[in-house]
C-alpha atoms as a PDB file:
ATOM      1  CA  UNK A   1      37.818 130.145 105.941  1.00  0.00           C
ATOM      2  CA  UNK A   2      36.576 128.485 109.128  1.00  0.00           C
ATOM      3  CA  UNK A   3      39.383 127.040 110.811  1.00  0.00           C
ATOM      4  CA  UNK A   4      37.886 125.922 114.278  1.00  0.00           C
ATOM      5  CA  UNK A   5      35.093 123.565 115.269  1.00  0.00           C
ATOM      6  CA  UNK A   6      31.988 124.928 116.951  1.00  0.00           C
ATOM      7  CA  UNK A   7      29.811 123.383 119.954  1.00  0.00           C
ATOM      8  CA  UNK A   8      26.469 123.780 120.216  1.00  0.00           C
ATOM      9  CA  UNK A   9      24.925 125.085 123.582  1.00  0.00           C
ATOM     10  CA  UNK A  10      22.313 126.428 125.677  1.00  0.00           C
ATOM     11  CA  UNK A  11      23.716 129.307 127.901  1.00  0.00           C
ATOM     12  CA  UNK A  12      20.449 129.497 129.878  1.00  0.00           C
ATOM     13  CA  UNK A  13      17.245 127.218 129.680  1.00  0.00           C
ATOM     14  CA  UNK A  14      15.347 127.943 126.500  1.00  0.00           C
ATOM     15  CA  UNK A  15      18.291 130.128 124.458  1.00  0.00           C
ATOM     16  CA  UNK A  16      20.676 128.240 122.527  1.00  0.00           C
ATOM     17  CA  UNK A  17      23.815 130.082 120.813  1.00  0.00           C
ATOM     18  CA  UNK A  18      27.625 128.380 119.439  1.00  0.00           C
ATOM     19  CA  UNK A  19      30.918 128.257 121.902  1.00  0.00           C
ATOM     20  CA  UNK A  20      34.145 128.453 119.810  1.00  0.00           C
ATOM     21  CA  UNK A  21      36.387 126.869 122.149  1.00  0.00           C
ATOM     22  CA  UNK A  22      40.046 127.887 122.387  1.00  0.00           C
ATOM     23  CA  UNK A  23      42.792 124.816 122.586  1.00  0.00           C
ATOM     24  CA  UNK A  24      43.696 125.884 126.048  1.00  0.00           C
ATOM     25  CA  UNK A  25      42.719 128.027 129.361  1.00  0.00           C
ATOM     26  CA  UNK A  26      41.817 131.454 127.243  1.00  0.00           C
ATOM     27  CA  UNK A  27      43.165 134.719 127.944  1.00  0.00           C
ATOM     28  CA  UNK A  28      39.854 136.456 127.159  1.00  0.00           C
ATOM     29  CA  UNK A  29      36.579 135.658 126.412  1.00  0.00           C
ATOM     30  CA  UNK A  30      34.139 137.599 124.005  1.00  0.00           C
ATOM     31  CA  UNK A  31      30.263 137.392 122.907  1.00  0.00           C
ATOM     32  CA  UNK A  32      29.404 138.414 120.157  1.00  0.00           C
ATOM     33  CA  UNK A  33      26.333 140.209 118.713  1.00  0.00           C
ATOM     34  CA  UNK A  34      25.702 140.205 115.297  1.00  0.00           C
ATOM     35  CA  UNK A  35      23.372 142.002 113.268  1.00  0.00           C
ATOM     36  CA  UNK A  36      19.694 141.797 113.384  1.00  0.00           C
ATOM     37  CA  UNK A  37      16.808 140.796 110.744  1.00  0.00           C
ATOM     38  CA  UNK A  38      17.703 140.410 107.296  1.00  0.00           C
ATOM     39  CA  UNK A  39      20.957 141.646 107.938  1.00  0.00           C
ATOM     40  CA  UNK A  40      21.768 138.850 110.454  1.00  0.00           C
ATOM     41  CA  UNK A  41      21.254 136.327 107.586  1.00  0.00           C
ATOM     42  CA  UNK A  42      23.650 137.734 105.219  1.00  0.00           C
ATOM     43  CA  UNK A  43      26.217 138.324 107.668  1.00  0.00           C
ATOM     44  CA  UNK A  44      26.065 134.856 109.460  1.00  0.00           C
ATOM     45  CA  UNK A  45      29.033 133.854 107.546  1.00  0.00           C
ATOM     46  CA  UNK A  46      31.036 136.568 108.444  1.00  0.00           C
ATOM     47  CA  UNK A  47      30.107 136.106 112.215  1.00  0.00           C
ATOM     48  CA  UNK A  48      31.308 132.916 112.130  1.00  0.00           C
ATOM     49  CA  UNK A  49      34.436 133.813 110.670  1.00  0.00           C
ATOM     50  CA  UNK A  50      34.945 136.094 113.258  1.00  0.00           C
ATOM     51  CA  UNK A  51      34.093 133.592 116.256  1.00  0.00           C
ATOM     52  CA  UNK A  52      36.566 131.044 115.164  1.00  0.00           C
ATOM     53  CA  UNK A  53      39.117 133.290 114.082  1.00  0.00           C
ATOM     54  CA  UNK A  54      39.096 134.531 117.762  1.00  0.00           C
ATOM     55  CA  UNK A  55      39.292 130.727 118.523  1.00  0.00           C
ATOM     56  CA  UNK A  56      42.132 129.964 116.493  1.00  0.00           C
ATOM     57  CA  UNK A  57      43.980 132.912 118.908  1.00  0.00           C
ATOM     58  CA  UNK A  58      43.138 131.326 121.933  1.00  0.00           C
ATOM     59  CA  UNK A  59      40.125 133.011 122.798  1.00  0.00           C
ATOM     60  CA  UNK A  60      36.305 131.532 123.908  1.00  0.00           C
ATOM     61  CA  UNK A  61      33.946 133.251 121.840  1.00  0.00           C
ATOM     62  CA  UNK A  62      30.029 132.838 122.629  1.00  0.00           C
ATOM     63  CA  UNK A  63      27.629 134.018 119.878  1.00  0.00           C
ATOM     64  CA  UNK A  64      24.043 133.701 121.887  1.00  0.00           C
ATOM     65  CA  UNK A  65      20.900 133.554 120.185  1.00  0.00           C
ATOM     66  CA  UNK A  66      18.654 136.026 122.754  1.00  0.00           C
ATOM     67  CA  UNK A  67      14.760 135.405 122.820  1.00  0.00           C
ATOM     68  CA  UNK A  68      12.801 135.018 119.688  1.00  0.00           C
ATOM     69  CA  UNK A  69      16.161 135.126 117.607  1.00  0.00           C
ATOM     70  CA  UNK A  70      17.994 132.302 115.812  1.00  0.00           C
ATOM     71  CA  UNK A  71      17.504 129.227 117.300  1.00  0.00           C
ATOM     72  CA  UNK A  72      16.147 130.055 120.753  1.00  0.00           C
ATOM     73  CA  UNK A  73      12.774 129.569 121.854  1.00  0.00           C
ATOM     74  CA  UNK A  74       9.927 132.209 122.077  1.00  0.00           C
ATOM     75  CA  UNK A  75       8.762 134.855 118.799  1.00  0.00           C
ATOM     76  CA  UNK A  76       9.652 138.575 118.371  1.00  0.00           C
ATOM     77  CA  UNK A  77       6.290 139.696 119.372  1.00  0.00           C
ATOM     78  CA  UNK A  78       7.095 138.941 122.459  1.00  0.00           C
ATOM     79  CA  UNK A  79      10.395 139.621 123.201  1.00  0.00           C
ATOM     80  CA  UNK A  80      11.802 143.317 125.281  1.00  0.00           C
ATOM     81  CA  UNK A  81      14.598 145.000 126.278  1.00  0.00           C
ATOM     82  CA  UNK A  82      14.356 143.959 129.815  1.00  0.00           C
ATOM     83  CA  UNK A  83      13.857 139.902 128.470  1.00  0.00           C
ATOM     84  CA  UNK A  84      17.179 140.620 126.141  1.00  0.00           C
ATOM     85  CA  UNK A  85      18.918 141.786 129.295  1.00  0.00           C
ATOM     86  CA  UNK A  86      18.320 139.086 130.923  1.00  0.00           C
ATOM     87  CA  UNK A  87      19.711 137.054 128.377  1.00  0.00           C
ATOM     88  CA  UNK A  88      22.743 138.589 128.027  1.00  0.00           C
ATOM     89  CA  UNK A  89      23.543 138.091 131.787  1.00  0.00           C
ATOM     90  CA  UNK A  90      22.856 133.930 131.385  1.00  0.00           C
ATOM     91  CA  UNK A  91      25.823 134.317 128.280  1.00  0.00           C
ATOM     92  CA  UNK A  92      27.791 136.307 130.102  1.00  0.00           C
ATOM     93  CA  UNK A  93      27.630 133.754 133.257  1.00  0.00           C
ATOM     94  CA  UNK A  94      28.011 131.206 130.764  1.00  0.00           C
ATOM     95  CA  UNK A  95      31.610 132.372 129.148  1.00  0.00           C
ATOM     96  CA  UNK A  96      32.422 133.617 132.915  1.00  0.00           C
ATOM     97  CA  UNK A  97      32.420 129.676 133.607  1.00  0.00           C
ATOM     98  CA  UNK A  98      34.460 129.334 130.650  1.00  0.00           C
ATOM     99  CA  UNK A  99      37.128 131.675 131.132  1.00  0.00           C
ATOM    100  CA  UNK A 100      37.574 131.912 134.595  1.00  0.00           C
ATOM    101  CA  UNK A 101      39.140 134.370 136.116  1.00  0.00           C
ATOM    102  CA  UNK A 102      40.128 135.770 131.936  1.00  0.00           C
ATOM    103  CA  UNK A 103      38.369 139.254 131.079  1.00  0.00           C
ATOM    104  CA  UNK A 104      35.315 139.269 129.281  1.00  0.00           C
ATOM    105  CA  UNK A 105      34.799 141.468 126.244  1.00  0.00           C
ATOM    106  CA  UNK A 106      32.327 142.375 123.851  1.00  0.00           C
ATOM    107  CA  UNK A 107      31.429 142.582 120.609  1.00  0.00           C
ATOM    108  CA  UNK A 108      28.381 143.764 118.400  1.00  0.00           C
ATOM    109  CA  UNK A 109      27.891 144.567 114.254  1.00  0.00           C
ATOM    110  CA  UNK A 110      25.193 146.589 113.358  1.00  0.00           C
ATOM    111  CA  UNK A 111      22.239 146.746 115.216  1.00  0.00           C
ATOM    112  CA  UNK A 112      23.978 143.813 117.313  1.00  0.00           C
ATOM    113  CA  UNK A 113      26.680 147.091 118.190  1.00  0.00           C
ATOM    114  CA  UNK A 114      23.794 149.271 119.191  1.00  0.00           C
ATOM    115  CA  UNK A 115      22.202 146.592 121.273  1.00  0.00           C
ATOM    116  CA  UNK A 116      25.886 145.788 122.623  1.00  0.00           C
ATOM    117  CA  UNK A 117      26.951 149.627 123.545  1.00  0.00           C
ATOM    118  CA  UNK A 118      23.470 149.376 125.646  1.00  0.00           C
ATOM    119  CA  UNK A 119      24.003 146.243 127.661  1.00  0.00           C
ATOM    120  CA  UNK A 120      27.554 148.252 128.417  1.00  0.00           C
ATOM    121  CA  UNK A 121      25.559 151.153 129.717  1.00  0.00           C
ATOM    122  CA  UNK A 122      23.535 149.005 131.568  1.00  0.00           C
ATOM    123  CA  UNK A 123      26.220 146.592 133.341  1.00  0.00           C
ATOM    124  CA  UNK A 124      29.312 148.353 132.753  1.00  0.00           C
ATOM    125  CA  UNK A 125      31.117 145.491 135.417  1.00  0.00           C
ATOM    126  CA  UNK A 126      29.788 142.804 132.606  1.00  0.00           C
ATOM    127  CA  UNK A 127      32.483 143.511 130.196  1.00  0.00           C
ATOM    128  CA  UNK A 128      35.984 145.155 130.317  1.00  0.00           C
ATOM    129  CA  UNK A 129      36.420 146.203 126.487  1.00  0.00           C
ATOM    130  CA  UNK A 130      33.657 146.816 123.367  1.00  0.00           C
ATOM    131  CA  UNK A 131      34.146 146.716 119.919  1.00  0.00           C
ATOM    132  CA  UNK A 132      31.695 148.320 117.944  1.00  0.00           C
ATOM    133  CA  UNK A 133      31.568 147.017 114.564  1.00  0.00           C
ATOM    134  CA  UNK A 134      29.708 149.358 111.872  1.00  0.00           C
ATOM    135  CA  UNK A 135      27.140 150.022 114.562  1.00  0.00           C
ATOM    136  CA  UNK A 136      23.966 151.260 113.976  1.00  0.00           C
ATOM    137  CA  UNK A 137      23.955 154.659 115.583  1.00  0.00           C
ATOM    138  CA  UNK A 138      19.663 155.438 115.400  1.00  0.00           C
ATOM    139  CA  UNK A 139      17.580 152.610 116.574  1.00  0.00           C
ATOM    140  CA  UNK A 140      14.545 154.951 114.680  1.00  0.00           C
ATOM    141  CA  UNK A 141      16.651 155.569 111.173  1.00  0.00           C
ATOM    142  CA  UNK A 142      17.352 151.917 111.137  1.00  0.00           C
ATOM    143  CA  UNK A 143      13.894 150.354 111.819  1.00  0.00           C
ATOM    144  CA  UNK A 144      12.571 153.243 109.303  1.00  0.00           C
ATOM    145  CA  UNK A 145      14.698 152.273 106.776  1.00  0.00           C
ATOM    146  CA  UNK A 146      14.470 148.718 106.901  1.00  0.00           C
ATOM    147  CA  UNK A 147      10.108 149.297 106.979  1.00  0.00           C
ATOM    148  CA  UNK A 148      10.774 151.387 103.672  1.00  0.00           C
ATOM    149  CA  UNK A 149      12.731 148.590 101.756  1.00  0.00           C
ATOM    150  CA  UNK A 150      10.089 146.473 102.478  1.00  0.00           C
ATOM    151  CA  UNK A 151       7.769 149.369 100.715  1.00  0.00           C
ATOM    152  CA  UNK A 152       9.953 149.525  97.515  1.00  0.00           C
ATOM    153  CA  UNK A 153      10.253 145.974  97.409  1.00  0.00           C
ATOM    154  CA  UNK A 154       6.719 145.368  97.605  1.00  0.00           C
ATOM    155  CA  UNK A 155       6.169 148.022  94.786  1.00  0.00           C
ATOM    156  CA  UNK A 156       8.507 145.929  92.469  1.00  0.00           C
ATOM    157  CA  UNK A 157       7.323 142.529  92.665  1.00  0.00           C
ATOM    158  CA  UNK A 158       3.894 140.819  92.909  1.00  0.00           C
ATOM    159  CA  UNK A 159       2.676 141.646  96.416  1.00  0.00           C
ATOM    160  CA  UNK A 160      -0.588 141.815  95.859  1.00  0.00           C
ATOM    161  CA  UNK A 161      -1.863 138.628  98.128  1.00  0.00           C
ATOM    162  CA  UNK A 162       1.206 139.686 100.418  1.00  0.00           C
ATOM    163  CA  UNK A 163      -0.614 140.524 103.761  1.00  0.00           C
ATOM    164  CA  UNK A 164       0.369 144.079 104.217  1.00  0.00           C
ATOM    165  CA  UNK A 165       3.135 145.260 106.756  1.00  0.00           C
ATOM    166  CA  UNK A 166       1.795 145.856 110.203  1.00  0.00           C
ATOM    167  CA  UNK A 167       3.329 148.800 112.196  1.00  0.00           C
ATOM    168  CA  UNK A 168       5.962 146.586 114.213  1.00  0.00           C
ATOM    169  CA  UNK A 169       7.178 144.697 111.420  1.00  0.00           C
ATOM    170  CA  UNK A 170      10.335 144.787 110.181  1.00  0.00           C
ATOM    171  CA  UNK A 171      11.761 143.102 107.216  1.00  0.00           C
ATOM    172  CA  UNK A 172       8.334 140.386 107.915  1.00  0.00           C
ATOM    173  CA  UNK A 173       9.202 139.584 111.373  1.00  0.00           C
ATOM    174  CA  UNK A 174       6.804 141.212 113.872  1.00  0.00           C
ATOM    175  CA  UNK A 175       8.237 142.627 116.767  1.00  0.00           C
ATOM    176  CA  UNK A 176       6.343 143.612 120.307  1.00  0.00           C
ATOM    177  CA  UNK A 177       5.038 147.064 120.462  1.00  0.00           C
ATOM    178  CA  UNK A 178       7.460 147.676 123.503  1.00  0.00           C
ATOM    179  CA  UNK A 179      10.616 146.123 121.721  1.00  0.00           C
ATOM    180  CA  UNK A 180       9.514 148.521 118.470  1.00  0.00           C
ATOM    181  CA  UNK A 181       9.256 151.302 120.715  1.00  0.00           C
ATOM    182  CA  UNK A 182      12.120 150.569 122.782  1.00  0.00           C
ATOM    183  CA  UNK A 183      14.581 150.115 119.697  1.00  0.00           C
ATOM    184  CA  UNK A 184      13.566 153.188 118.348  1.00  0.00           C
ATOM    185  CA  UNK A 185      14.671 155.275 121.582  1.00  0.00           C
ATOM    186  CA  UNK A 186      18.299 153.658 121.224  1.00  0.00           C
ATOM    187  CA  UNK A 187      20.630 156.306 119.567  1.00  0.00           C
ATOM    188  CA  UNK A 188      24.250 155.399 120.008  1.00  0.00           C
ATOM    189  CA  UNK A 189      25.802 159.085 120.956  1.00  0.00           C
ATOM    190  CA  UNK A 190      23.111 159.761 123.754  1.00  0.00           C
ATOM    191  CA  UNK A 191      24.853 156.608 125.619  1.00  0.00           C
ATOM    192  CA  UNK A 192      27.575 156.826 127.758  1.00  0.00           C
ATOM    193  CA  UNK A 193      31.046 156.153 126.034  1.00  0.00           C
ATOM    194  CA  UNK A 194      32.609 152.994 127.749  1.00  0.00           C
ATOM    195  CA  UNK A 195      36.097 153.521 129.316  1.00  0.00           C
ATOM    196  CA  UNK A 196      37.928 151.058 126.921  1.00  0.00           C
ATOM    197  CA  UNK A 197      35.567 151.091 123.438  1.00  0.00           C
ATOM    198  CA  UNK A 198      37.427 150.371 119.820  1.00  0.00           C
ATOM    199  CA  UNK A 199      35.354 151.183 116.306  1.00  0.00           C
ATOM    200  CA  UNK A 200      35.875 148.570 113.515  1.00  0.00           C
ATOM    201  CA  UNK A 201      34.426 150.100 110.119  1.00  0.00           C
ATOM    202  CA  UNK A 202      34.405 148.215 106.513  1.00  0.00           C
ATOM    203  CA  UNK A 203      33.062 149.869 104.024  1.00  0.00           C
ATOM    204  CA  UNK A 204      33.965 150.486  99.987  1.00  0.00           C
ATOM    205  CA  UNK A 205      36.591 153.163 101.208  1.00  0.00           C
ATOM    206  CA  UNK A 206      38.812 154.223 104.229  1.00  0.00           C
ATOM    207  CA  UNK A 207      36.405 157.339 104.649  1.00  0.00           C
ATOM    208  CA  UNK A 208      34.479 157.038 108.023  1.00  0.00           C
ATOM    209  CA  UNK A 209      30.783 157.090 107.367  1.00  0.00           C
ATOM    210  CA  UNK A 210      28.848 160.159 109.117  1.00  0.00           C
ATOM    211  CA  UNK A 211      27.382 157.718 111.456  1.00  0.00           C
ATOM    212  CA  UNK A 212      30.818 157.004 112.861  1.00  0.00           C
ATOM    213  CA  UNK A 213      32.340 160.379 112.864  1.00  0.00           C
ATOM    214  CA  UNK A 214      28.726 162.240 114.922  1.00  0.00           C
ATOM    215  CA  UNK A 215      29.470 159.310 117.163  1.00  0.00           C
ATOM    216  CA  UNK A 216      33.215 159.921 117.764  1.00  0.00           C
ATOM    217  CA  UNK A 217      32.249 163.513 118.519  1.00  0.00           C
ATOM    218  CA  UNK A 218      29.837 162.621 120.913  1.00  0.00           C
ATOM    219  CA  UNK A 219      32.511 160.673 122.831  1.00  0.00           C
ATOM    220  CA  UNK A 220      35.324 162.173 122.310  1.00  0.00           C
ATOM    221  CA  UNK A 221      37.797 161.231 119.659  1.00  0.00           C
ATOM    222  CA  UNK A 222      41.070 160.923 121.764  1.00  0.00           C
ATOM    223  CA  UNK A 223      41.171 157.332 122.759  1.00  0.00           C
ATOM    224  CA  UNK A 224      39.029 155.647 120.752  1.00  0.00           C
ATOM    225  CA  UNK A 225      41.049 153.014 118.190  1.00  0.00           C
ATOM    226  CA  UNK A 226      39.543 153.100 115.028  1.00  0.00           C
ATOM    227  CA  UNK A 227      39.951 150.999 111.803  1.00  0.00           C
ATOM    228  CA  UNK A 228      39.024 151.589 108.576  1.00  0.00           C
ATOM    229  CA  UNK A 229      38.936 148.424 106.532  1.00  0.00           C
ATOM    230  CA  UNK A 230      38.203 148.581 102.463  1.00  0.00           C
ATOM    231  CA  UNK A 231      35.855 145.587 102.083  1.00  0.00           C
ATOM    232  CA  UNK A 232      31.926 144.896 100.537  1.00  0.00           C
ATOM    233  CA  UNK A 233      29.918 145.518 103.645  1.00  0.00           C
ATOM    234  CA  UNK A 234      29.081 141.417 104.425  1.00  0.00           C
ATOM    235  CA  UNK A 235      25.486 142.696 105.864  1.00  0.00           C
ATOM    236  CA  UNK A 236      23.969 143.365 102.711  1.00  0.00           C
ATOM    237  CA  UNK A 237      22.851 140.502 100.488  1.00  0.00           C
ATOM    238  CA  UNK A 238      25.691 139.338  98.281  1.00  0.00           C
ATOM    239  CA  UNK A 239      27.800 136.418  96.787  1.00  0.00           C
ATOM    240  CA  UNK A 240      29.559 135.062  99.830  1.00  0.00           C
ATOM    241  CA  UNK A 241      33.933 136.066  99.733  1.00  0.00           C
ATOM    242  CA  UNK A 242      36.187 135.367 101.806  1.00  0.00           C
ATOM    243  CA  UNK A 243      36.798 137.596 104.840  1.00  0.00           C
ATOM    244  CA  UNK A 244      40.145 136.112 106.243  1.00  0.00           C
ATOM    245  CA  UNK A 245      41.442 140.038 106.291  1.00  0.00           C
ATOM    246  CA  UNK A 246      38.092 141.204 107.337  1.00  0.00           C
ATOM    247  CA  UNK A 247      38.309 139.042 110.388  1.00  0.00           C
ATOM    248  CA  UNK A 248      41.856 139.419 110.988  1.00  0.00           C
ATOM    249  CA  UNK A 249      41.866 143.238 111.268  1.00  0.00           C
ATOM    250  CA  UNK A 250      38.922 142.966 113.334  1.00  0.00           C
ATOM    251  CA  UNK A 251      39.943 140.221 115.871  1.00  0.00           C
ATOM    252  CA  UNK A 252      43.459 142.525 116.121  1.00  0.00           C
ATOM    253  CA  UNK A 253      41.574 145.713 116.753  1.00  0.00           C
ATOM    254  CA  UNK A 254      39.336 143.650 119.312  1.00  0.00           C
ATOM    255  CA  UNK A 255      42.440 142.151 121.006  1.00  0.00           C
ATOM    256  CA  UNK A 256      45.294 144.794 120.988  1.00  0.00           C
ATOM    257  CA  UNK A 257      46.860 144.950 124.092  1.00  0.00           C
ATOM    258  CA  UNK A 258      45.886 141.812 125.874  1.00  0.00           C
ATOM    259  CA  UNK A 259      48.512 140.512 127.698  1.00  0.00           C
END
C-alpha cells in the first residue's frame, strides 16, 4: 500500500520523473529504474511501492523518466545510449542536491537492471551500491523475445489491418536503429561486477533462475547478497496484489548495512 506522497519534477529540462521525499535530511538516496515497454506498465505499481516504501525509511528515492519514456519529452526513435547517459547524470545531480553529502545508490528491475549495471560501468563514482532486481541478463534474448510475443499475439487475434512490425519495434513502440542495436550488445556478465552489487529475485519459487546463477558465475559468487523472494513476478500482466513483502525484502536487501 502506498504510504508516502509523491512530487512531481523535472530533474533536467525536458525529462520529468517522481521524488519520494523522506521526512527528514536522508541517509541515502536511490534512483530507480524500472522495467521497460510493456513490462514497465504492469510493474508501475510495484515501482511505486518500492519508491515510497524507501520513503517511509527515510530515504529520497528519484524514479526518472529518461528520453522518449514515460512522461518526458522526445519519441523512442530517437532516443541512444549516449542521450540515456546523459540523462541519468541530470537525476543523479538532481538527488545529489537532495541528499547532500548522503550516498547515492541504485536501483534497476528488468531491463531497467541491465540499463542500471551499465550506467555503473560507465560512472562507477555515480553510485556507491546497485541492486539488481530480476535483471535482464541479454539485451538480444530480451528484445527477441518481446518481437516474438508480438508474432504470436498477432497470430491469435485480428491483425489483419495491424500495420506490420518494423525491425526496431518492440512491443509497438519503435525504437532508433542505434538504441535497437545498442540494447542488443548489452549482456549483463560481459560487464564489470560493481564493488558493492546485491541481486533481488521474485519468482514462483526460491530456485534462482539460470539467468541469475550464469551471472553470479561471471562475477563471482562470494560477496554478492542475494534474495530469493516467492512472489507472482509483478512485470507480467496480472490482477494487481499487494506487494508490502515484495517491497519490504527488497528495500532491506537494498539498504543492509547503512549506517
Amino acid at each position: 500500500m502506498l504510504t508516502r506522497a509523491c512530487e512531481p519534477c523535472c530533474y533536467s529540462p525536458g525529462r520529468l520523473g517522481v521524488y519520494y521525499a523522506p521526512d527528514a535530511e536522508p541517509p541515502a538516496g536511490v534512483m530507480v529504474l524500472p522495467p521497460m515497454f510493456e513490462e514497465r506498465r504492469s510493474a508501475q505499481r510495484a515501482m511505486a511501492e518500492f519508491c515510497s516504501g524507501l520513503a517511509s525509511r527515510g530515504i529520497g528515492a528519484l524514479h526518472p523518466d529518461l528520453y522518449g519514456c514515460g512522461n518526458s519529452e522526445g519519441s523512442l526513435a530517437e532516443a541512444s545510449l549516449a542521450g540515456w547517459c546523459d540523462d541519468l547524470e541530470a537525476a543523479v545531480a538532481f538527488l545529489r542536491e537532495r541528499a547532500g553529502t548522503a550516498p547515492l545508490y541504485l536501483a534497476g528491475c528488468r531491463l531497467g537492471g541491465l540499463l542500471a549495471a551499465w550506467y555503473a560501468n560507465h560512472r562507477p563514482s555515480a553510485t556507491e551500491r546497485l541492486l539488481l532486481w530480476n535483471p535482464v541478463a541479454s539485451g538480444s534474448s530480451y528484445l527477441s523475445a518481446a518481437r516474438k510475443r508480438r508474432l504470436i499475439q498477432d497470430s491469435l487475434t485480428d491483425a489483419a489491418e495491424r500495420p506490420a512490425g518494423g525491425p526496431t519495434e518492440v512491443e509497438g513502440q519503435v525504437l532508433s536503429e542505434t538504441l535497437f542495436d545498442e540494447l542488443a550488445k548489452l549482456d549483463l556478465t560481459k560487464l564489470t561486477r560493481p564493488p558493492d552489487v546485491r541481486v533481488f529475485q521474485c519468482s514462483f519459487n526460491d530456485r534462482l533462475t539460470l539467468d541469475i546463477q550464469k551471472l553470479l558465475k561471471a562475477w563471482g559468487e562470494d560477496g554478492i547478497p542475494v534474495t530469493c523472494a516467492v512472489a507472482q513476478p509483478f512485470w507480467n500482466a496480472h490482477t494487481p496484489a499487494g506487494y508490502d513483502e515484495l517491497v519490504n525484502a527488497a528495500a532491506e536487501l537494498l539498504l543492509g548495512g547503512l549506517q
